[in-house]
PDB file of N, CA and C in Angstrom:
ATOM      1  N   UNK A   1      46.827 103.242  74.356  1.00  0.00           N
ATOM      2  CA  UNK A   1      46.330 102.981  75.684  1.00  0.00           C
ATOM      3  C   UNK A   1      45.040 102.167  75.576  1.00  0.00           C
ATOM      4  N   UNK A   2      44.698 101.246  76.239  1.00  0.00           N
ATOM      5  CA  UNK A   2      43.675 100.277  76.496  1.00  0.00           C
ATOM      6  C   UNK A   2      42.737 100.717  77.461  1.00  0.00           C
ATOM      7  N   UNK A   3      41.835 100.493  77.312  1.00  0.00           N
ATOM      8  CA  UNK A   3      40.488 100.764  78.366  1.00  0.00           C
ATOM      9  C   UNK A   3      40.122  99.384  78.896  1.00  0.00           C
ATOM     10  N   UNK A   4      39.506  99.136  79.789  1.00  0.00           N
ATOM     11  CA  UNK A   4      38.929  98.140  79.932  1.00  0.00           C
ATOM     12  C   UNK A   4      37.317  98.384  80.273  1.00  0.00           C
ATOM     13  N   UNK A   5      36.917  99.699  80.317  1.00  0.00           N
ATOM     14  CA  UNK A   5      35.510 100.084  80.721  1.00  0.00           C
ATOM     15  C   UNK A   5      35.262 101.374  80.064  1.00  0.00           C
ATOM     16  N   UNK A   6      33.861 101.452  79.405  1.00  0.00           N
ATOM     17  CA  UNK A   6      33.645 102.826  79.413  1.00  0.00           C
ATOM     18  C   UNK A   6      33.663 103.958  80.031  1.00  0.00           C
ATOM     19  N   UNK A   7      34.042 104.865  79.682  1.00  0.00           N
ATOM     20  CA  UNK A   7      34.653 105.878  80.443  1.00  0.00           C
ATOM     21  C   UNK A   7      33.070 106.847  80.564  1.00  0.00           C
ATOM     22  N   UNK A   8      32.892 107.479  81.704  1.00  0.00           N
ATOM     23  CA  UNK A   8      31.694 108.000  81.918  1.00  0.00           C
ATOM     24  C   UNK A   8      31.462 109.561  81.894  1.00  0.00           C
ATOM     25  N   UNK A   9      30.330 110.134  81.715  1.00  0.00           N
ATOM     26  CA  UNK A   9      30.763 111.375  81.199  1.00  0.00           C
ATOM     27  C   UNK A   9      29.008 111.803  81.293  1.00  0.00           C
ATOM     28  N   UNK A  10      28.906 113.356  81.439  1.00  0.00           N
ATOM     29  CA  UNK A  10      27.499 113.378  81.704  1.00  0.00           C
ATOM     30  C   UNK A  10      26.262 112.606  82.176  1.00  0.00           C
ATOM     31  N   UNK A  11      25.477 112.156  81.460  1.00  0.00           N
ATOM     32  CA  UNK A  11      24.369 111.282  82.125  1.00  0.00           C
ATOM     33  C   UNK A  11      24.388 110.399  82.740  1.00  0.00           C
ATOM     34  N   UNK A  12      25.939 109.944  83.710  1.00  0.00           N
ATOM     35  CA  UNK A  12      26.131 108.344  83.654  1.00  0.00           C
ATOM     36  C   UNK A  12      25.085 107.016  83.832  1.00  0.00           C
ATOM     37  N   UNK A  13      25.371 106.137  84.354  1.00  0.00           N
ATOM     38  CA  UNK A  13      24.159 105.233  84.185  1.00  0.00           C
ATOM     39  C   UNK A  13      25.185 103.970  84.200  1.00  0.00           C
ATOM     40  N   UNK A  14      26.681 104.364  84.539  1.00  0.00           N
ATOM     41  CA  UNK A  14      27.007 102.464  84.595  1.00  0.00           C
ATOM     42  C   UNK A  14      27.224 102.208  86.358  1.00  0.00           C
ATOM     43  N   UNK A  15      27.634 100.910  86.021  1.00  0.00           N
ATOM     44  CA  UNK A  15      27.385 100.866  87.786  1.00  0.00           C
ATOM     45  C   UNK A  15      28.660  99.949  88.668  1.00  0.00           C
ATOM     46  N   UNK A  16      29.357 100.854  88.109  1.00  0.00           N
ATOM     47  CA  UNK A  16      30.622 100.890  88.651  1.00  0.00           C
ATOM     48  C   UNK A  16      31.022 101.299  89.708  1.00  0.00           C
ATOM     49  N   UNK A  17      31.225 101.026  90.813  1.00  0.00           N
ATOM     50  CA  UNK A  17      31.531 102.061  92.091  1.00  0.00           C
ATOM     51  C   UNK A  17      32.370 102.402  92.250  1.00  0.00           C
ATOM     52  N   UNK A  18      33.644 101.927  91.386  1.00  0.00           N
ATOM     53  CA  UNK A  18      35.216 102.696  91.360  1.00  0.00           C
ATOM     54  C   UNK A  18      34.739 104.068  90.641  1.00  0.00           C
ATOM     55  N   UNK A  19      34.050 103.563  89.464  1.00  0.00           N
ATOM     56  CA  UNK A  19      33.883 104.946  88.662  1.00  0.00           C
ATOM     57  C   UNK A  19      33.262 105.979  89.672  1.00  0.00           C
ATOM     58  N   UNK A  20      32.604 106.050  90.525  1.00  0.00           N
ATOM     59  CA  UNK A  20      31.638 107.163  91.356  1.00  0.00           C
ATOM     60  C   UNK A  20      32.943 107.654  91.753  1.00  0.00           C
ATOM     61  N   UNK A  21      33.841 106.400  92.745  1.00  0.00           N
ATOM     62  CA  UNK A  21      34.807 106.782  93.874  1.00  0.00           C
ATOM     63  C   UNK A  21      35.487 107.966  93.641  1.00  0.00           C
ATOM     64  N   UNK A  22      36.049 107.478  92.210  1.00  0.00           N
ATOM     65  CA  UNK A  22      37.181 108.142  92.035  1.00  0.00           C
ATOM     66  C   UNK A  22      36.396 109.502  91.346  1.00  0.00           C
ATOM     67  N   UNK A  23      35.571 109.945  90.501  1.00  0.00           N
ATOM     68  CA  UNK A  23      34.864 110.494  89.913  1.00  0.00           C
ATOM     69  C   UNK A  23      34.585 111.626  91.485  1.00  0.00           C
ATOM     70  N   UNK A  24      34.025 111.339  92.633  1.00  0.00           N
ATOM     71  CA  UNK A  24      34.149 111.922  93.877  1.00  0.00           C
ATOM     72  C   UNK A  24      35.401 112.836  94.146  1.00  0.00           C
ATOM     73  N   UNK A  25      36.295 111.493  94.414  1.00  0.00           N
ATOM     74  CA  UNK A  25      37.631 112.539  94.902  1.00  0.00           C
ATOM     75  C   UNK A  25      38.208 113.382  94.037  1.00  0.00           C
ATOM     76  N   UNK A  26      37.970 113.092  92.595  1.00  0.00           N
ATOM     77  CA  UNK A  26      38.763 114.569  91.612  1.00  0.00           C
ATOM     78  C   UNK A  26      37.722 115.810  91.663  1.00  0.00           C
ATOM     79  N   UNK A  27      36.083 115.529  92.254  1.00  0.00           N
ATOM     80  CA  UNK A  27      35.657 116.311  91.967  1.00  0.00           C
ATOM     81  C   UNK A  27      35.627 117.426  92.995  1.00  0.00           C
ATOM     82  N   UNK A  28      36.485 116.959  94.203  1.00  0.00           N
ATOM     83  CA  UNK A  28      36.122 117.604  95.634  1.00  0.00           C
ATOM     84  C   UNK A  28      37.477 118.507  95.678  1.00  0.00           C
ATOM     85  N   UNK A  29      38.628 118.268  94.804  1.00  0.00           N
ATOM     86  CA  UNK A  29      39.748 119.171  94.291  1.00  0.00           C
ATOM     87  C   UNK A  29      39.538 120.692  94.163  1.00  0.00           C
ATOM     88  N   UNK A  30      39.931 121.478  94.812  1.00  0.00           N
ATOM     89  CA  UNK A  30      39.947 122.568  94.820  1.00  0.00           C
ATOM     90  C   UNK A  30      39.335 123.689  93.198  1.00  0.00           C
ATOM     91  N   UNK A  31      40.747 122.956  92.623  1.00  0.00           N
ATOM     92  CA  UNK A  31      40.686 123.053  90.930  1.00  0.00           C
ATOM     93  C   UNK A  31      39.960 122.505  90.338  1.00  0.00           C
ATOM     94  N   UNK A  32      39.024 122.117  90.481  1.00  0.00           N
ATOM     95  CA  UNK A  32      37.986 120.832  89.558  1.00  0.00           C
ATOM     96  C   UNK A  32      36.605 121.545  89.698  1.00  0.00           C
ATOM     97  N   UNK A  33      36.198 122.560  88.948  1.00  0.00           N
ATOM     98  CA  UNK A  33      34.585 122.735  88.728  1.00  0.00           C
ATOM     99  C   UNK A  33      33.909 121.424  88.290  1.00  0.00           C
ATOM    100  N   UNK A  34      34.168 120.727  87.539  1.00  0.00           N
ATOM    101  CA  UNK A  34      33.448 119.623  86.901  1.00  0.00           C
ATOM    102  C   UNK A  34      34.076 118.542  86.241  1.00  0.00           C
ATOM    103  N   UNK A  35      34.000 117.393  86.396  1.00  0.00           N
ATOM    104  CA  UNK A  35      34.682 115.707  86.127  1.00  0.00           C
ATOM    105  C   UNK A  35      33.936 115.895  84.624  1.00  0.00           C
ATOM    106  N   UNK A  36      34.212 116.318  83.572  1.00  0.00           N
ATOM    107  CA  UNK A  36      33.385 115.878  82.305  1.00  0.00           C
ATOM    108  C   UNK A  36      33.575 114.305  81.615  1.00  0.00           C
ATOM    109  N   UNK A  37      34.645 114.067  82.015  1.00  0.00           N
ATOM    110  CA  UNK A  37      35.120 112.561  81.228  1.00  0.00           C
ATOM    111  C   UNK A  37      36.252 111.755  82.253  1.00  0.00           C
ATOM    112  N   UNK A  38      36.202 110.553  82.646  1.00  0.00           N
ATOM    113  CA  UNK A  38      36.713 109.475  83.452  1.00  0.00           C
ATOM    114  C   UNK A  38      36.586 108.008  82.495  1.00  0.00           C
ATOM    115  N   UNK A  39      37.798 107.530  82.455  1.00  0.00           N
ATOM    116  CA  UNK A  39      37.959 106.492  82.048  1.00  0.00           C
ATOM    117  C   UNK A  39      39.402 105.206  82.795  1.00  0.00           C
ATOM    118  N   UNK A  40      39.135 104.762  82.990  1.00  0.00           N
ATOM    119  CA  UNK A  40      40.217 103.525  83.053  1.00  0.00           C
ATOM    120  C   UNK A  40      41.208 103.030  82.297  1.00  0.00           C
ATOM    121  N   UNK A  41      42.296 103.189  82.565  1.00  0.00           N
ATOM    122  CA  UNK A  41      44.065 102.584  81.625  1.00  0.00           C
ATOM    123  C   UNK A  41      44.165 101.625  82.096  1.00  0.00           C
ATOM    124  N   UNK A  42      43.577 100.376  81.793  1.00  0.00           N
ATOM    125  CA  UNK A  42      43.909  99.386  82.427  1.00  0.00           C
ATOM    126  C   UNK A  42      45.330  98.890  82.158  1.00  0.00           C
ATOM    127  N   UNK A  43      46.323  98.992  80.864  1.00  0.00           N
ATOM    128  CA  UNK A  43      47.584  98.513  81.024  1.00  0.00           C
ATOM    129  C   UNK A  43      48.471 100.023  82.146  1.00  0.00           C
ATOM    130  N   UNK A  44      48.141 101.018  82.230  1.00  0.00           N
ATOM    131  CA  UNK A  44      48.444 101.798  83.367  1.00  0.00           C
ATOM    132  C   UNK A  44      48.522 101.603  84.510  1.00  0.00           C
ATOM    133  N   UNK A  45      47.122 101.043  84.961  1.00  0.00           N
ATOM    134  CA  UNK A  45      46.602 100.900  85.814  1.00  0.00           C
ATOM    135  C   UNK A  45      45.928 102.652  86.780  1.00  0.00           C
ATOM    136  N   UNK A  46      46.024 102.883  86.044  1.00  0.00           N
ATOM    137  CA  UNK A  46      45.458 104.781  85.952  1.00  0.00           C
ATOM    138  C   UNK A  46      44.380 105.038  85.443  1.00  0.00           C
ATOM    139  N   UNK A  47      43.142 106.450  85.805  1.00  0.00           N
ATOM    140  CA  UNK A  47      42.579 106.541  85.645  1.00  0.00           C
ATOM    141  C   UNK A  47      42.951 107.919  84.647  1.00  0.00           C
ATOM    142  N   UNK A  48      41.989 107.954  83.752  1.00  0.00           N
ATOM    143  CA  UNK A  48      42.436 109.240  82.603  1.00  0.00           C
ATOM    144  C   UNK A  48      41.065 110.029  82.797  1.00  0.00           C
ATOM    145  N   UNK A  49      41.088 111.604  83.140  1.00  0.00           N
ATOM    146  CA  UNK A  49      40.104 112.038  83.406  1.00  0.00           C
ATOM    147  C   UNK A  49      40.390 113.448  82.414  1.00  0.00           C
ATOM    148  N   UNK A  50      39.052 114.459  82.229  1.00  0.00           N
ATOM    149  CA  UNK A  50      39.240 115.184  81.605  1.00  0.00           C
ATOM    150  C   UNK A  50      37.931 116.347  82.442  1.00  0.00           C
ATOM    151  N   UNK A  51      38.904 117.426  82.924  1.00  0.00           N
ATOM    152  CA  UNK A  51      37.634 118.505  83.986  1.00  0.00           C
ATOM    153  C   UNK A  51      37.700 119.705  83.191  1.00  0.00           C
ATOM    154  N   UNK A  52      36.848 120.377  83.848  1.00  0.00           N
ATOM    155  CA  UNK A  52      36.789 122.553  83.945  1.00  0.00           C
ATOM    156  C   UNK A  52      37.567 122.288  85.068  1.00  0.00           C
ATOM    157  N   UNK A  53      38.417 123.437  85.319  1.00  0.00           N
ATOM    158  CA  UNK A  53      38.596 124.355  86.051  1.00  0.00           C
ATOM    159  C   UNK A  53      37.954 125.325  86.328  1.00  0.00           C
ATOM    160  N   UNK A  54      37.872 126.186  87.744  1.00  0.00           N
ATOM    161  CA  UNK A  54      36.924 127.016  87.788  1.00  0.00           C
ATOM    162  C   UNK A  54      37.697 128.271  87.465  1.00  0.00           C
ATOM    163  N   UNK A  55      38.847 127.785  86.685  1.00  0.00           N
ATOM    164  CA  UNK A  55      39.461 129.416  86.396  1.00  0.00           C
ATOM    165  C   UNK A  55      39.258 129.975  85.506  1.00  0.00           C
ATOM    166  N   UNK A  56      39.004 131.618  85.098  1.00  0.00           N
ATOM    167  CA  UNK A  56      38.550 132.459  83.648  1.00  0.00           C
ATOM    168  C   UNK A  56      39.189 132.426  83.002  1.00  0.00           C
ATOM    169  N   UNK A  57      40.351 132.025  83.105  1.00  0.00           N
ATOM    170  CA  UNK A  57      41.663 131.919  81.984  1.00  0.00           C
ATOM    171  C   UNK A  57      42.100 130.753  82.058  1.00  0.00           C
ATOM    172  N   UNK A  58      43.090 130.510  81.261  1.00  0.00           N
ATOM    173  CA  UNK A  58      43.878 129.089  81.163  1.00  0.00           C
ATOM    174  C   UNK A  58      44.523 129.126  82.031  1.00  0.00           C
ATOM    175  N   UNK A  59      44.508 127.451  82.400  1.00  0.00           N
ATOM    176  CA  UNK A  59      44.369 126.549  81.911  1.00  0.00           C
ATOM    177  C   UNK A  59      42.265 126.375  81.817  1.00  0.00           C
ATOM    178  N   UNK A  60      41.615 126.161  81.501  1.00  0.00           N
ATOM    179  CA  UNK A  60      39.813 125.689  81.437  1.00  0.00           C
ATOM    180  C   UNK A  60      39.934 124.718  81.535  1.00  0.00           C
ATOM    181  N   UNK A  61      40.977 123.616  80.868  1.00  0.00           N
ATOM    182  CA  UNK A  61      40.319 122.450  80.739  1.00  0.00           C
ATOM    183  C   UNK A  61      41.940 121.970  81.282  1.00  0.00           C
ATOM    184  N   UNK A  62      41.485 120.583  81.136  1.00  0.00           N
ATOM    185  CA  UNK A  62      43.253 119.621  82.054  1.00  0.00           C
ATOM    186  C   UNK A  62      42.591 118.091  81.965  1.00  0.00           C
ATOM    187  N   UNK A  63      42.975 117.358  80.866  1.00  0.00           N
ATOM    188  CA  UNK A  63      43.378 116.041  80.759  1.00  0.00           C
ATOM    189  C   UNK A  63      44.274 115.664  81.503  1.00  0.00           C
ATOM    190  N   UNK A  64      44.423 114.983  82.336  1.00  0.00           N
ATOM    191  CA  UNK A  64      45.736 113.980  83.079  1.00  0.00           C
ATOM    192  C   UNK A  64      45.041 113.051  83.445  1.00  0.00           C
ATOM    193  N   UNK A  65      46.000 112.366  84.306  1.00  0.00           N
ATOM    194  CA  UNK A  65      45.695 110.529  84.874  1.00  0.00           C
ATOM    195  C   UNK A  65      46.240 110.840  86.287  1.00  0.00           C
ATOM    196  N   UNK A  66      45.156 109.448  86.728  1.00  0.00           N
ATOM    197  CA  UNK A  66      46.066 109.725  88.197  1.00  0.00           C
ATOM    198  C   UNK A  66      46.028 108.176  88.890  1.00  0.00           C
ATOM    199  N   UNK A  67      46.069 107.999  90.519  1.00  0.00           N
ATOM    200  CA  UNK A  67      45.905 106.420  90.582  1.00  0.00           C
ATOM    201  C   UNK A  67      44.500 106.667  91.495  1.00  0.00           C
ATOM    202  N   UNK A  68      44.328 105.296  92.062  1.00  0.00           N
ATOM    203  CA  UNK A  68      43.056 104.833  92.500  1.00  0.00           C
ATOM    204  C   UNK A  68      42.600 105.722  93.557  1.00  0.00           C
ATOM    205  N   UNK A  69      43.067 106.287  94.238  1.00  0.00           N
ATOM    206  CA  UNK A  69      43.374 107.075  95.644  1.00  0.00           C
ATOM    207  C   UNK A  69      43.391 108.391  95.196  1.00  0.00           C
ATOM    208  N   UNK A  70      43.483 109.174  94.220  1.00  0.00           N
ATOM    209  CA  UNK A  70      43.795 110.491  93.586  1.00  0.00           C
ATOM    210  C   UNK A  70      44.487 111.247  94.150  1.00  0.00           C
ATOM    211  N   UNK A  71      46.221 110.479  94.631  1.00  0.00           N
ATOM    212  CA  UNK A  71      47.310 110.786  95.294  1.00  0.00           C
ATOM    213  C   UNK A  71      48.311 111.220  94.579  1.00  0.00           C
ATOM    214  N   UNK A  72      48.154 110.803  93.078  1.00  0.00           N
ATOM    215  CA  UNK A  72      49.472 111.015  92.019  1.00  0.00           C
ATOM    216  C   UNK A  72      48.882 111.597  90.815  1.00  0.00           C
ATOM    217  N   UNK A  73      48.323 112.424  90.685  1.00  0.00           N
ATOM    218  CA  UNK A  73      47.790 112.998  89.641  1.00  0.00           C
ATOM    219  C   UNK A  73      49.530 113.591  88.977  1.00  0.00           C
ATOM    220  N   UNK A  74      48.714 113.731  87.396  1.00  0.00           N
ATOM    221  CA  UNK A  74      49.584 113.526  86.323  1.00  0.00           C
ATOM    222  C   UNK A  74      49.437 114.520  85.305  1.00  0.00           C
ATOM    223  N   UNK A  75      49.552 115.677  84.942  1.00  0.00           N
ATOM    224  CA  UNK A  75      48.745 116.334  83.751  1.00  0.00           C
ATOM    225  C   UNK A  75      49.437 115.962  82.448  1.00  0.00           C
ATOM    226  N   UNK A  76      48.585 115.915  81.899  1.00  0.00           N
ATOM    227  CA  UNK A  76      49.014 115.763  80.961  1.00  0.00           C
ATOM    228  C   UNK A  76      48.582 116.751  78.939  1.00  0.00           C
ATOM    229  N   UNK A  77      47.686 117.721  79.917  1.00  0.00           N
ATOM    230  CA  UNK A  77      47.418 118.520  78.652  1.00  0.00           C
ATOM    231  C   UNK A  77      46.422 119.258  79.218  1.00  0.00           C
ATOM    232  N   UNK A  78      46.657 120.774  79.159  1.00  0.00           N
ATOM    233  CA  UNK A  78      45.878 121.720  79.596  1.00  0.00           C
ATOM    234  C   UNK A  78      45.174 122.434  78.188  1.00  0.00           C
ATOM    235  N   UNK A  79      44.776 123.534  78.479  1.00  0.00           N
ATOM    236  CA  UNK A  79      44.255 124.132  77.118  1.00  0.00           C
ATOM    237  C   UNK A  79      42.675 125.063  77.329  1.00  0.00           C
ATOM    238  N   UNK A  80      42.313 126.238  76.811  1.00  0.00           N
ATOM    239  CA  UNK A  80      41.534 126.914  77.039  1.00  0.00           C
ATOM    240  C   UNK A  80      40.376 126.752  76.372  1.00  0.00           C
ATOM    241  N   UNK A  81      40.152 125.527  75.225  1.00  0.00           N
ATOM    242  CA  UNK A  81      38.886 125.244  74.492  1.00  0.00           C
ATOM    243  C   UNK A  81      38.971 123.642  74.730  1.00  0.00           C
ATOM    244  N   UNK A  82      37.284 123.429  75.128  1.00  0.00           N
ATOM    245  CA  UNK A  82      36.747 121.889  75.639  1.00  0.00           C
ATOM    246  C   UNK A  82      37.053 121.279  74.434  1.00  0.00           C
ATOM    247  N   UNK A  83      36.582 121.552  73.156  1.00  0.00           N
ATOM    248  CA  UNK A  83      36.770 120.982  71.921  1.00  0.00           C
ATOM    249  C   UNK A  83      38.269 120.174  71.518  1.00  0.00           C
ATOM    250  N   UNK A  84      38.757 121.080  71.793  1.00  0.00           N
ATOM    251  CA  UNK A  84      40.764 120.751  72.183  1.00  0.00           C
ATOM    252  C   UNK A  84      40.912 119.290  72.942  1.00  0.00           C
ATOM    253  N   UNK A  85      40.512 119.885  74.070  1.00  0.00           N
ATOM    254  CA  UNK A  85      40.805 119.137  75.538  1.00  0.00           C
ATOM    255  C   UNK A  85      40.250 117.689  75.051  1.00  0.00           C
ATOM    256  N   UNK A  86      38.870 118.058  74.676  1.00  0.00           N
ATOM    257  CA  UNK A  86      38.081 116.231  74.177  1.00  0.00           C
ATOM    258  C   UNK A  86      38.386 115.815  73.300  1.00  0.00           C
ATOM    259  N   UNK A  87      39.282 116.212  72.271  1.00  0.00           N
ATOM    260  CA  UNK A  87      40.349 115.614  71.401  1.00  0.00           C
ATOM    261  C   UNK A  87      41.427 114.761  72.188  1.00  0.00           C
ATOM    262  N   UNK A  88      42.287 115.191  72.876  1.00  0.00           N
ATOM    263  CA  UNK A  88      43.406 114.961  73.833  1.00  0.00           C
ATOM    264  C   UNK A  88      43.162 113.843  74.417  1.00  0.00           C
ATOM    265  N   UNK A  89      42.034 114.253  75.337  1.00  0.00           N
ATOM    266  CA  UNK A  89      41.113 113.343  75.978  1.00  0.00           C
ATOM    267  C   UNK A  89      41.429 111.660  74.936  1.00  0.00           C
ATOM    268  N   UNK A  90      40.509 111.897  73.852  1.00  0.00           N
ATOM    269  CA  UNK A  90      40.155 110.621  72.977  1.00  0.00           C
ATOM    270  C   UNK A  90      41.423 110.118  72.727  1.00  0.00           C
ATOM    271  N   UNK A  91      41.980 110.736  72.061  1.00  0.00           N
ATOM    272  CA  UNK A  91      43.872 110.628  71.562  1.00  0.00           C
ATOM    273  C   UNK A  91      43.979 109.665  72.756  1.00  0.00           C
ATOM    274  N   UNK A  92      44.321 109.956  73.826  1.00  0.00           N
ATOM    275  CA  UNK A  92      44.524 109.489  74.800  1.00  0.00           C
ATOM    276  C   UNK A  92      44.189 107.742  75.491  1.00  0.00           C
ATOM    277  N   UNK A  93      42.771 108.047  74.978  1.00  0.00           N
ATOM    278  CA  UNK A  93      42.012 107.129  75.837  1.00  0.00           C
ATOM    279  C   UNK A  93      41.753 105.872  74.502  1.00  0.00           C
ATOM    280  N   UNK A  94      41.938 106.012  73.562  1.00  0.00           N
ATOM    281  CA  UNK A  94      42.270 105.461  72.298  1.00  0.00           C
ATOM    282  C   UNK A  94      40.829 104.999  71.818  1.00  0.00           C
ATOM    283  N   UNK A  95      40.269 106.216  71.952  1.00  0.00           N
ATOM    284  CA  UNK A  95      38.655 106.146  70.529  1.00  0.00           C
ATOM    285  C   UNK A  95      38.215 107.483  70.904  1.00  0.00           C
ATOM    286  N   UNK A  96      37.587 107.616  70.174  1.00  0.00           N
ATOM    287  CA  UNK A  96      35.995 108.508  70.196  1.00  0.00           C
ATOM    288  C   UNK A  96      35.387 108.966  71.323  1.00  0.00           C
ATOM    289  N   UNK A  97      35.197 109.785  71.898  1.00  0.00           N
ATOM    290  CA  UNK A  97      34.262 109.961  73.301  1.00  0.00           C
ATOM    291  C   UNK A  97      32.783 110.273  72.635  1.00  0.00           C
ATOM    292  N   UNK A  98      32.025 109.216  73.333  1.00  0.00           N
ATOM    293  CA  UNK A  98      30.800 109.190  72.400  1.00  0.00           C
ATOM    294  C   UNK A  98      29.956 110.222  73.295  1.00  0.00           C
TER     295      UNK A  98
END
């Protein structure tokens, strides 16, 4: 999978306004305690995100993609340790999450 932008994650600082947009609407999801990682598929055309859940049990964490609108979400890998999940995540997003 191809990126075409850094994917944002804690401190952000780029200045992207898709990235806020969409970064907004996954975060206002019922299921979504926290957006930890957002990135762009540009041959997708999908966004690949990686949250908490606010649930005590599994699933904690949930890698999927979704589109611009956060109408078609996609999972694609759940799992009860972040360490896991930000593997998946990278696998995914094709590098390193720095």
């Amino acid at each position: 999978m191809e990126k075409t932008q850094d994917r944002l994650s804690g401190g952000e600082t780029a200045d992207y306004p898709e990235f806020w947009k969409v970064r907004v609407l996954i975060q206002q999801e019922a299921d979504v305690l926290e957006v930890l990682a957002l990135s762009w598929l540009s041959q997708e055309s999908r966004w690949l995100y990686l949250i908490k859940t606010p649930f005590a049990t599994w699933p904690k964490y949930v890698v999927g993609t979704t589109d611009a609108t956060n109408e078609n979400p996609e999972i694609c890998f759940r799992c009860g340790h972040e360490e896991f999940a930000r593997k998946e995540f990278d696998a995914l997003n094709g590098g390193a999450h720095a």
